[in-house]
N, C-alpha and C. Protein backbone atom coordinates (compact mmCIF):
# COMPACT_ATOMS: atom_id res chain seq x y z
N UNK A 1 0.83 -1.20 0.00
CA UNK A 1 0.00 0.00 0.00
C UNK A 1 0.87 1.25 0.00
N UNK A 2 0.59 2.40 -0.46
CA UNK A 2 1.06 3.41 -0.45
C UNK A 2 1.37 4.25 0.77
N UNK A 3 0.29 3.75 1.52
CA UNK A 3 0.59 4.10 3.32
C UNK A 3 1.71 4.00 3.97
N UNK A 4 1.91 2.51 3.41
CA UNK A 4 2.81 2.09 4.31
C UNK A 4 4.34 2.55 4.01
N UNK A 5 4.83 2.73 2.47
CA UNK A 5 5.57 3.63 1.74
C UNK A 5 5.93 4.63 2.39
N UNK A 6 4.76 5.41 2.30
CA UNK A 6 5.19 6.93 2.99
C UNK A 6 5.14 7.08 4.17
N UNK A 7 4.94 5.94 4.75
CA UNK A 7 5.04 6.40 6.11
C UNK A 7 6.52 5.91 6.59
N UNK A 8 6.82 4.99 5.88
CA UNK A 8 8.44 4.77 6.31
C UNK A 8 9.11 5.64 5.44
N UNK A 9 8.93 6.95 4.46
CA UNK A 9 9.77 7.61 3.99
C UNK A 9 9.36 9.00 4.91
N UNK A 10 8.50 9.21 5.41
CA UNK A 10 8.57 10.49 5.99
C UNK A 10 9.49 10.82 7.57
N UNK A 11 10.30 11.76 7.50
CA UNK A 11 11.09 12.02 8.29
C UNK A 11 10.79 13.00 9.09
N UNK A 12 9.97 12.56 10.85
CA UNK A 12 9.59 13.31 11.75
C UNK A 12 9.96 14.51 11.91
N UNK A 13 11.42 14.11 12.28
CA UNK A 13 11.98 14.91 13.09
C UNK A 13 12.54 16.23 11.83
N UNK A 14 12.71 15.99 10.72
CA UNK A 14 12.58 16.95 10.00
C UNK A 14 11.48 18.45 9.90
N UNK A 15 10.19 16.96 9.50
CA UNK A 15 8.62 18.00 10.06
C UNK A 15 8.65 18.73 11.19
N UNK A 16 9.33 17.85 11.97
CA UNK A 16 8.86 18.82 13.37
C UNK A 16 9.73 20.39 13.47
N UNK A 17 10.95 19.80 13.13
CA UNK A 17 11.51 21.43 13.00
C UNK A 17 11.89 22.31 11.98
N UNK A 18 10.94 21.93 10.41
CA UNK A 18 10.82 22.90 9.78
C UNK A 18 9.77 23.37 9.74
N UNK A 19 8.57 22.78 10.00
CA UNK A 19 7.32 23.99 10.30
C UNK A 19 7.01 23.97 11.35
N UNK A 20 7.69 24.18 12.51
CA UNK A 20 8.04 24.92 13.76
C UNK A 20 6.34 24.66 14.39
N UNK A 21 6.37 23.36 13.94
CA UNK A 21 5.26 22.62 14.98
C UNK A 21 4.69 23.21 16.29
N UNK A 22 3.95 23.59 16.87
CA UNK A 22 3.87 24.03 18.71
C UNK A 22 4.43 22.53 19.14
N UNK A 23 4.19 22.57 20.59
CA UNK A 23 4.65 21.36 21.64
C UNK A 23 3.45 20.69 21.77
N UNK A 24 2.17 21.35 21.83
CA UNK A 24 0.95 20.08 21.66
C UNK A 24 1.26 19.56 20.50
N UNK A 25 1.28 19.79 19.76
CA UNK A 25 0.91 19.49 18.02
C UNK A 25 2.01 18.17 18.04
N UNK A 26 3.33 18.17 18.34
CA UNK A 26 4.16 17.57 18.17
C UNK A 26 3.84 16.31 19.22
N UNK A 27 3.60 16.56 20.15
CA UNK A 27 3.65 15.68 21.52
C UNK A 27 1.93 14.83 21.07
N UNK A 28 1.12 14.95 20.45
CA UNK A 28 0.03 14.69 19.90
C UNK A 28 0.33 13.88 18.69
N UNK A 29 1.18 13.85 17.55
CA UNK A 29 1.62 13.22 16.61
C UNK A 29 2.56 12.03 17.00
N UNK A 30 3.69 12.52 18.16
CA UNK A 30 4.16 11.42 18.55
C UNK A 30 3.48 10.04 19.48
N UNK A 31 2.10 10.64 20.35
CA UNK A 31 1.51 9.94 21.27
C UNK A 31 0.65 9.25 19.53
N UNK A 32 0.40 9.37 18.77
CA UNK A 32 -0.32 8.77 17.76
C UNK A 32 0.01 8.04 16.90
N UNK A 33 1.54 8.43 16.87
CA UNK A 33 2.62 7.03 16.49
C UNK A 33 2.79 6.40 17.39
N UNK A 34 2.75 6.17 18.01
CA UNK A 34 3.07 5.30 19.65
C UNK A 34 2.01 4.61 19.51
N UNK A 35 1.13 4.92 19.19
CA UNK A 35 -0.42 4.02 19.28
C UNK A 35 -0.39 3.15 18.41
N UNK A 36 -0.06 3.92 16.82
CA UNK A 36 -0.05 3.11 15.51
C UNK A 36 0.90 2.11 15.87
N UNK A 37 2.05 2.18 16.62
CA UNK A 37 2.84 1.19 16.85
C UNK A 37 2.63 0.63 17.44
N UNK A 38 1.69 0.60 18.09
CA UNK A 38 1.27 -0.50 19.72
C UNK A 38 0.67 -1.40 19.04
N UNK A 39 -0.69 -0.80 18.22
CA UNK A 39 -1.43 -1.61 17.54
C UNK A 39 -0.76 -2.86 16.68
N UNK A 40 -0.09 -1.84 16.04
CA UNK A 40 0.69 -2.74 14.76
C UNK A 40 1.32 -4.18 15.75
N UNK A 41 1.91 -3.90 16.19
CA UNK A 41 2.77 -4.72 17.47
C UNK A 41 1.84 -5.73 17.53
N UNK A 42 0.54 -5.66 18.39
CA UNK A 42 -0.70 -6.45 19.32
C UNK A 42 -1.48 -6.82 18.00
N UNK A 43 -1.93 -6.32 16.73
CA UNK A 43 -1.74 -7.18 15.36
C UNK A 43 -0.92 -8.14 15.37
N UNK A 44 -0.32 -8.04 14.73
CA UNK A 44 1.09 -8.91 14.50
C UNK A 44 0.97 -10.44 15.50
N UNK A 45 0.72 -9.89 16.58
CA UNK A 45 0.97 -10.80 17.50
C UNK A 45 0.09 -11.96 17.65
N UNK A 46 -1.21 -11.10 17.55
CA UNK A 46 -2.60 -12.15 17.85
C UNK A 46 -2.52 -13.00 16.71
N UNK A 47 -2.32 -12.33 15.00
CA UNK A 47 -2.21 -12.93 14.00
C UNK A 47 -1.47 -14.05 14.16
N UNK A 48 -0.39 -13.99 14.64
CA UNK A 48 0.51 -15.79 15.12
C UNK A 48 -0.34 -16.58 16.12
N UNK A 49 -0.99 -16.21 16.95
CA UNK A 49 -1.34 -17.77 17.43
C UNK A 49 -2.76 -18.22 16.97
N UNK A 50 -2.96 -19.50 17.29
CA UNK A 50 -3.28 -20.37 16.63
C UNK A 50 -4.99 -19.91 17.06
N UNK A 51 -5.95 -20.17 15.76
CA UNK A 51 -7.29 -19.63 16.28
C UNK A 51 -8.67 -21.05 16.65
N UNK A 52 -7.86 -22.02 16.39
CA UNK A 52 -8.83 -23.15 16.36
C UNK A 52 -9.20 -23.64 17.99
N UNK A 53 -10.21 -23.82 18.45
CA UNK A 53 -10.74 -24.49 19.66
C UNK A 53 -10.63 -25.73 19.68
N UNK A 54 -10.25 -26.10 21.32
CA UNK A 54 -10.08 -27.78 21.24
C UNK A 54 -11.34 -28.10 22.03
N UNK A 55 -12.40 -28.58 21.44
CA UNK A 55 -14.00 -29.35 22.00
C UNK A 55 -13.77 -30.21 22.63
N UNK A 56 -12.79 -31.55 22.53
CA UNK A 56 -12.69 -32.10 22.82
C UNK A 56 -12.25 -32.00 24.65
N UNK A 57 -11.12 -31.13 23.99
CA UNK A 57 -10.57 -30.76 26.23
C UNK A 57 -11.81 -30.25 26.79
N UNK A 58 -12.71 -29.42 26.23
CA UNK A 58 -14.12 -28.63 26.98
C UNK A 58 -14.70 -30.24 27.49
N UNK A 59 -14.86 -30.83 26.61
CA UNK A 59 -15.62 -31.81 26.98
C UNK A 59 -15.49 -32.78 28.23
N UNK A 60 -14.06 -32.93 27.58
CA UNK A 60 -13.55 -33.80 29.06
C UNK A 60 -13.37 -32.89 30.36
N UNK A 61 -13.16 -31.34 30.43
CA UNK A 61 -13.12 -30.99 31.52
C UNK A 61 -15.02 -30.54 32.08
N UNK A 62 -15.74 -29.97 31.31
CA UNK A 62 -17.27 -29.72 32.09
C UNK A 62 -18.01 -30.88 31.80
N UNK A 63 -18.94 -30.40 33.23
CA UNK A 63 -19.74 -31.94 32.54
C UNK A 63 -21.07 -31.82 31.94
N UNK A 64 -21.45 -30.25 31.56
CA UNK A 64 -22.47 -30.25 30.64
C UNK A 64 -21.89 -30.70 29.50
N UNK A 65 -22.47 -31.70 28.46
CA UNK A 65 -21.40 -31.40 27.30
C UNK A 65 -22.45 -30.90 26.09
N UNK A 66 -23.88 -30.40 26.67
CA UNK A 66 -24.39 -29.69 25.88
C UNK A 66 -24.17 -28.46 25.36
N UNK A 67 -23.51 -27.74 26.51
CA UNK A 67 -22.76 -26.22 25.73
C UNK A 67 -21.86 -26.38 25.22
N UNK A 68 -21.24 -26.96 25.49
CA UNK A 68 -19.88 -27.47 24.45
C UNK A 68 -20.50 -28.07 23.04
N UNK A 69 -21.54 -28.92 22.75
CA UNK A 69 -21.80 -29.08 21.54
C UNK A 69 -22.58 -27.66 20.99
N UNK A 70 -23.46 -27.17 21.97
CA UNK A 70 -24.12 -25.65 21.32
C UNK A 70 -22.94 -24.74 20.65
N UNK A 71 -21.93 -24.90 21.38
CA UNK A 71 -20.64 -23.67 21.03
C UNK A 71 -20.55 -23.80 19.88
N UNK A 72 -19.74 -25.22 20.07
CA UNK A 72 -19.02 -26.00 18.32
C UNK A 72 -20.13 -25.75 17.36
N UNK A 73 -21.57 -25.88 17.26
CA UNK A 73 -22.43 -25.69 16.33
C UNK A 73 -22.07 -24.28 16.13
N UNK A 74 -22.55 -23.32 17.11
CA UNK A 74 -22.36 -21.94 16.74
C UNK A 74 -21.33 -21.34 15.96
N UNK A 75 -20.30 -21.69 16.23
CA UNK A 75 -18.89 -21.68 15.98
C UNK A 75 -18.59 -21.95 14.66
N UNK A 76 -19.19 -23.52 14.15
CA UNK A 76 -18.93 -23.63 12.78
C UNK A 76 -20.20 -23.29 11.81
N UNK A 77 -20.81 -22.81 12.37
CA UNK A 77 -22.33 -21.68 11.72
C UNK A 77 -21.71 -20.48 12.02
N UNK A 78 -21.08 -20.14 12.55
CA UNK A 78 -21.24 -18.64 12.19
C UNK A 78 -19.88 -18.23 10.95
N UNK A 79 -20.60 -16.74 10.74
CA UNK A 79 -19.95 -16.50 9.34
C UNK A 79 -20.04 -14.99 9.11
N UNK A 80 -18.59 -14.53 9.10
CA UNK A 80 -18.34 -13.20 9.45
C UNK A 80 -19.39 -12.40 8.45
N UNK A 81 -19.72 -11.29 8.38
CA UNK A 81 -20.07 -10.31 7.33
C UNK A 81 -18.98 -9.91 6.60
N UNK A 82 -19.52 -9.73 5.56
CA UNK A 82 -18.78 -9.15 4.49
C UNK A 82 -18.79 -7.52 4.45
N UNK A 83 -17.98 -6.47 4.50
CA UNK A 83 -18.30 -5.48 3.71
C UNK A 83 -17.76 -4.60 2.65
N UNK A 84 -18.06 -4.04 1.67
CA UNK A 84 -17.47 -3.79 0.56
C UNK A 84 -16.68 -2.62 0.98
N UNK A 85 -15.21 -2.17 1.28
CA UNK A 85 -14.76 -1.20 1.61
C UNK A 85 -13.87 -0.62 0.64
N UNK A 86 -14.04 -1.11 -0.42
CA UNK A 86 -13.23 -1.12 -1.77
C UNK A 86 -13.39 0.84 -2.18
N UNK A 87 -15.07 1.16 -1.74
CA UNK A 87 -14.86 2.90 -2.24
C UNK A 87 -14.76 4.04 -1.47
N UNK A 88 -14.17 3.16 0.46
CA UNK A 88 -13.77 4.14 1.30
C UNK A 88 -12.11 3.46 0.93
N UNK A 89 -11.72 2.78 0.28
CA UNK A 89 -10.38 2.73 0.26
C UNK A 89 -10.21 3.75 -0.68
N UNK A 90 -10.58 3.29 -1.78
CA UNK A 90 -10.67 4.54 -3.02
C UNK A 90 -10.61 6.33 -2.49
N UNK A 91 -11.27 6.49 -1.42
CA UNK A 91 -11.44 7.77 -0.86
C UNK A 91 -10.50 7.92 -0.10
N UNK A 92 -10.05 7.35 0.32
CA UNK A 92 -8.20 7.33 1.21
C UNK A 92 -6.91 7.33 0.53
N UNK A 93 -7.52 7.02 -0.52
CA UNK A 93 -5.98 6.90 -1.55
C UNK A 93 -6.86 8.46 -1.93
N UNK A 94 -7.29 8.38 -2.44
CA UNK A 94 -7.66 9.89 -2.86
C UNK A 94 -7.27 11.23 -2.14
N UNK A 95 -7.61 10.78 -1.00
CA UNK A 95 -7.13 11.74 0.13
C UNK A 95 -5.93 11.60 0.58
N UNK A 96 -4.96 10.47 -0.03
CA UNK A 96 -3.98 10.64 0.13
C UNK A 96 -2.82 11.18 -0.89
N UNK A 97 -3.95 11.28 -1.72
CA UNK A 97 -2.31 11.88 -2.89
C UNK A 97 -2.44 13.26 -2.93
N UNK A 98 -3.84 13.91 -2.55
CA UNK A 98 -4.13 15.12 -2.59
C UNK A 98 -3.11 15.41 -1.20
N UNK A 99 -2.83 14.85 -0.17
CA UNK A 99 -2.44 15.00 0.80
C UNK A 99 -1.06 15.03 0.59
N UNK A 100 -0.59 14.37 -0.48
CA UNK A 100 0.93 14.40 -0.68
C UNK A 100 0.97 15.32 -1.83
N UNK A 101 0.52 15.78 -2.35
CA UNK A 101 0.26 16.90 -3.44
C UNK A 101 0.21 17.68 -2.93
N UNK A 102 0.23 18.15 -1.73
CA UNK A 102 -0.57 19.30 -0.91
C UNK A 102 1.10 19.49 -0.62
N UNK A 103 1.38 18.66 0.46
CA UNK A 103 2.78 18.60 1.05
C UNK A 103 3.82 18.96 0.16
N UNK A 104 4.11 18.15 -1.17
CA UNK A 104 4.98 18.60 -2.00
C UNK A 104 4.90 20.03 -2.42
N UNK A 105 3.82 20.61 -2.65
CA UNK A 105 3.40 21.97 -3.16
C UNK A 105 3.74 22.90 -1.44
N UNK A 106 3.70 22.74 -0.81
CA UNK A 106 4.02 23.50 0.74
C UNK A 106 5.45 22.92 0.88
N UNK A 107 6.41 21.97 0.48
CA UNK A 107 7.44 22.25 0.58
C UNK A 107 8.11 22.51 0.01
N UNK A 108 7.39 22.76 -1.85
CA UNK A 108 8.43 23.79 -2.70
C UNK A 108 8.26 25.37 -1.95
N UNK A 109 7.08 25.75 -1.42
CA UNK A 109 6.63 26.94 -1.23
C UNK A 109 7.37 27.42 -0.07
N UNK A 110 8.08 26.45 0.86
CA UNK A 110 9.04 26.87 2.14
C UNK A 110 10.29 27.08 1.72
N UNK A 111 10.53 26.03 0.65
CA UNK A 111 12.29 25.86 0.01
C UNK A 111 12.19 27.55 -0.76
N UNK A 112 11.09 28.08 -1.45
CA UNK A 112 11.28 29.24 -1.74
C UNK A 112 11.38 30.46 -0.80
N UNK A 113 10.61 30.23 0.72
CA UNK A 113 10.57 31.40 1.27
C UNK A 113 12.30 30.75 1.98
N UNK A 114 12.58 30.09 2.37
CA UNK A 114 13.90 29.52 2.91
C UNK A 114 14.98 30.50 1.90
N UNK A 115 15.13 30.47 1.09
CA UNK A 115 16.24 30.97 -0.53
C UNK A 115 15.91 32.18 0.19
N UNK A 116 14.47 33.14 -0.36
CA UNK A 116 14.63 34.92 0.13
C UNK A 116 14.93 34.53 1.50
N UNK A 117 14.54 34.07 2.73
CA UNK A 117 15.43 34.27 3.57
C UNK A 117 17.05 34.39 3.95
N UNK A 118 17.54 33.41 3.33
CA UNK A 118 18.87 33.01 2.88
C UNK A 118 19.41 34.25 2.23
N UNK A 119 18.75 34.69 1.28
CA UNK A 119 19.01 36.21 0.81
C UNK A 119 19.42 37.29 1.63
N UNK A 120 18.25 37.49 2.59
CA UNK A 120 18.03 38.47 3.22
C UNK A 120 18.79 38.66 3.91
N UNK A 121 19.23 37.39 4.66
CA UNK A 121 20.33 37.25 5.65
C UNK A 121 21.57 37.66 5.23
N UNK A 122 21.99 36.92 4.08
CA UNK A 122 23.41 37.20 3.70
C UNK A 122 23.02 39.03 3.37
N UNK A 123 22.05 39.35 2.68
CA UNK A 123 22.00 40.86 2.72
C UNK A 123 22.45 41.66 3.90
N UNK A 124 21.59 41.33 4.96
CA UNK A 124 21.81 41.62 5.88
C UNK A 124 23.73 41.56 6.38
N UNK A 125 24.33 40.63 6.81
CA UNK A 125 25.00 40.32 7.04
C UNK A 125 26.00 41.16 6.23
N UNK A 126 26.26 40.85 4.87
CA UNK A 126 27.19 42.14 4.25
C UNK A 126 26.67 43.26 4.21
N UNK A 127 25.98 44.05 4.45
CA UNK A 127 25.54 45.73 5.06
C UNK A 127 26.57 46.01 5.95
N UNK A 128 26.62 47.38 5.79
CA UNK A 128 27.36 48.29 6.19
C UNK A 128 27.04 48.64 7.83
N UNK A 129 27.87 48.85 8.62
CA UNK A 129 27.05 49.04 10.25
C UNK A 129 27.07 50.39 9.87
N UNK A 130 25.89 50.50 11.39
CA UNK A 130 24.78 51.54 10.89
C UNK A 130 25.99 52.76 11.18
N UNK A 131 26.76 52.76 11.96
CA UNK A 131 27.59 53.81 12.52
C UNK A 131 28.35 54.38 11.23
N UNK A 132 28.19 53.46 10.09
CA UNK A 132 29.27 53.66 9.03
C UNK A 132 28.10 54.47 7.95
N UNK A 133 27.23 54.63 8.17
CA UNK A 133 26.31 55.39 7.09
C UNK A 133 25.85 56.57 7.03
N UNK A 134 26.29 57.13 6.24
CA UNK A 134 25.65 58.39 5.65
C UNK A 134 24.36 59.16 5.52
N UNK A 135 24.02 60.41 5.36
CA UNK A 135 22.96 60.53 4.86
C UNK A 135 22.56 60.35 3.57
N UNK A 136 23.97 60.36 2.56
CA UNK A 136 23.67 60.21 1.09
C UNK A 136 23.16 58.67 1.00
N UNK A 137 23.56 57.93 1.53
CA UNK A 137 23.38 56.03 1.35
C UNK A 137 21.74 56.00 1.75
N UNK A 138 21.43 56.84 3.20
CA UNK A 138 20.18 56.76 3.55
C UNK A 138 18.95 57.18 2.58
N UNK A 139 19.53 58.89 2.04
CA UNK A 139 18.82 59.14 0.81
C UNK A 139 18.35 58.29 -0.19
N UNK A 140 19.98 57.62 -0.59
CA UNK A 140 20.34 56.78 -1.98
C UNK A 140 18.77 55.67 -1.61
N UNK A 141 19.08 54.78 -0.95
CA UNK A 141 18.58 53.74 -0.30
C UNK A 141 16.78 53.85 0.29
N UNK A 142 16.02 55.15 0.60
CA UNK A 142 14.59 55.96 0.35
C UNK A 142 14.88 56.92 0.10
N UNK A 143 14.66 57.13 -1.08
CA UNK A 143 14.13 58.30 -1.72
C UNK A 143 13.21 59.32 -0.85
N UNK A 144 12.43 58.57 -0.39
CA UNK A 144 11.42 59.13 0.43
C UNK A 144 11.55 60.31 1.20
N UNK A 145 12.25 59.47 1.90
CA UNK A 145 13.16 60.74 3.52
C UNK A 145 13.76 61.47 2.73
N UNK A 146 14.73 61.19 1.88
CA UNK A 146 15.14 62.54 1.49
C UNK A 146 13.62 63.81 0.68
N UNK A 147 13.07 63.07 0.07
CA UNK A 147 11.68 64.03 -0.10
C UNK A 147 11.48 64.60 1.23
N UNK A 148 11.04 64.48 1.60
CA UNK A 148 10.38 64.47 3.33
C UNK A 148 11.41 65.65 4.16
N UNK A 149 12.32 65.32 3.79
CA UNK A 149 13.47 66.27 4.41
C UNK A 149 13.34 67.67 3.88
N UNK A 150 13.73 67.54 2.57
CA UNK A 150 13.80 68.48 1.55
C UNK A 150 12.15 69.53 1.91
N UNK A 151 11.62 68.89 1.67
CA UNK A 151 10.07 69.73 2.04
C UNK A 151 9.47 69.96 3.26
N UNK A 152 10.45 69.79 4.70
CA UNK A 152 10.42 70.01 5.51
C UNK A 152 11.40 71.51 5.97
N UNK A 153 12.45 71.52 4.57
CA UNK A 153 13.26 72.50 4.65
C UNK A 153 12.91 73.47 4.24
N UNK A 154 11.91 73.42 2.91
CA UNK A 154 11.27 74.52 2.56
C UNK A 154 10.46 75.27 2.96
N UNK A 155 9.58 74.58 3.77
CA UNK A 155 8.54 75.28 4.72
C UNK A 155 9.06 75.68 6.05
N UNK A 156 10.46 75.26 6.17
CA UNK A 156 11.34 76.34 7.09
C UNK A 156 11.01 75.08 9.19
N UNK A 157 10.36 73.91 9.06
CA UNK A 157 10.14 73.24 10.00
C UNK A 157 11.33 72.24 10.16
N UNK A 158 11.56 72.60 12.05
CA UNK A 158 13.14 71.77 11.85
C UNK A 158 12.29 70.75 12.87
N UNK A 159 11.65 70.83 13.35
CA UNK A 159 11.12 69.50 13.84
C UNK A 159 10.26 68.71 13.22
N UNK A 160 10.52 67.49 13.58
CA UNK A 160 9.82 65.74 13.73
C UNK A 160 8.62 66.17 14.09
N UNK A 161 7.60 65.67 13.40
CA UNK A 161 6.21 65.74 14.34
C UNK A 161 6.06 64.44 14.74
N UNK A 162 5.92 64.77 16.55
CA UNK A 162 5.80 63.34 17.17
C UNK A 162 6.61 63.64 18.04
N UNK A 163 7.71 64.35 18.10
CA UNK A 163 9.48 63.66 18.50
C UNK A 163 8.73 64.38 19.66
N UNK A 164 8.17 65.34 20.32
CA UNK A 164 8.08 65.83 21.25
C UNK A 164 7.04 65.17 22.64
N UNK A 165 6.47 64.58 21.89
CA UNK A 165 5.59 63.64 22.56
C UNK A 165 6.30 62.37 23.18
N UNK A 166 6.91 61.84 21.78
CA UNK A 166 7.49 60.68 22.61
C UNK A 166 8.73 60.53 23.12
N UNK A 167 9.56 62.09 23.02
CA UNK A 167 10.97 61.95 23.87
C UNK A 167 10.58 63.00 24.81
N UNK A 168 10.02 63.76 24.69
CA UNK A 168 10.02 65.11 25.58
C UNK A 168 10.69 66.45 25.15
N UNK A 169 10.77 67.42 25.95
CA UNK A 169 11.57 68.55 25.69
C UNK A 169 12.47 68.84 25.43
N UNK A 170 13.95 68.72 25.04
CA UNK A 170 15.36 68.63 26.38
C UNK A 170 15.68 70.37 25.82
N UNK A 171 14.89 70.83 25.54
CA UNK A 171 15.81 72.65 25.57
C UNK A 171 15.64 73.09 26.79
N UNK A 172 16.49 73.80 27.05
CA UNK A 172 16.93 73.93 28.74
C UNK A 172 16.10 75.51 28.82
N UNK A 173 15.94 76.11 27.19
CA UNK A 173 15.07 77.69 27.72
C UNK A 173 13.85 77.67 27.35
């Protein structure tokens, strides 16, 4: 099955710390592998031993040996149900490729924001410290402020609106 595929190719501990999982989320996925594995385990297990009844030991140990023949009748009369699960399987594989379609498409979409980060950083990183910059680089770099400046000069205003509010006064007259 395809389940079983991807579930031995997917790598937890990867998931867990590239989309920065919370601690429920993670501690919830692992308690749910723990389960799938218990199960799988206590499967496995029951499947090996042996499923046939011995009538004969019932017999010799009780001394009704009418329930013991009622059992064995019941026993080889009864007859599991059948049910057709062939188009909720169909709907699980369905939901599962969309599910891995989904995933592949969200981890090209991280490997891309990962790169501009990677960018940004090294951007970051070769920049100039701030102590080393100019007003021309600041200009160069927004246009803006230097607008802003410039037309703050013309109308003859040497203050920040704001600056007084949120630093205070400091002129001493």
């Amino acid at each position: 099955m395809a389940s079983k595929t991807a579930a031995v190719a997917v790598d937890f501990a990867r998931i867990y710390s590239s989309l920065g999982l919370g601690k429920e989320t993670i501690a919830a996925v692992q308690a749910f592998r723990k389960r799938h594995a218990d199960a799988q385990r206590l499967s496995n297990q029951y499947s090996s031993q042996p499923t046939t009844v011995d009538f004969a030991h019932y017999r010799s140990v009780l001394k009704n040996k009418a329930i013991v023949d009622e059992a064995e009748k019941l026993l080889k009369d009864f007859k599991p149900v059948t049910y057709d699960v062939s188009s909720t399987i169909k709907a699980i594989e369905a939901f599962e490729a969309k599910a891995v379609e989904k995933a592949k498409e969200t981890e090209q979409k991280i490997d891309v924001e990962l790169k501009e980060l990677q960018a940004t950083l090294a951007n970051i990183e070769d920049a100039r410290p701030f102590d080393q910059l100019t007003t021309e680089d600041v200009a160069k770099a927004h246009p803006r402020i230097a607008e802003a400046v410039e037309t703050m000069m013309k109308k003859g205003k040497w203050t920040v609106p704001g600056y007084k509010e949120k630093f205070g006064d400091l002129n001493v007259m």
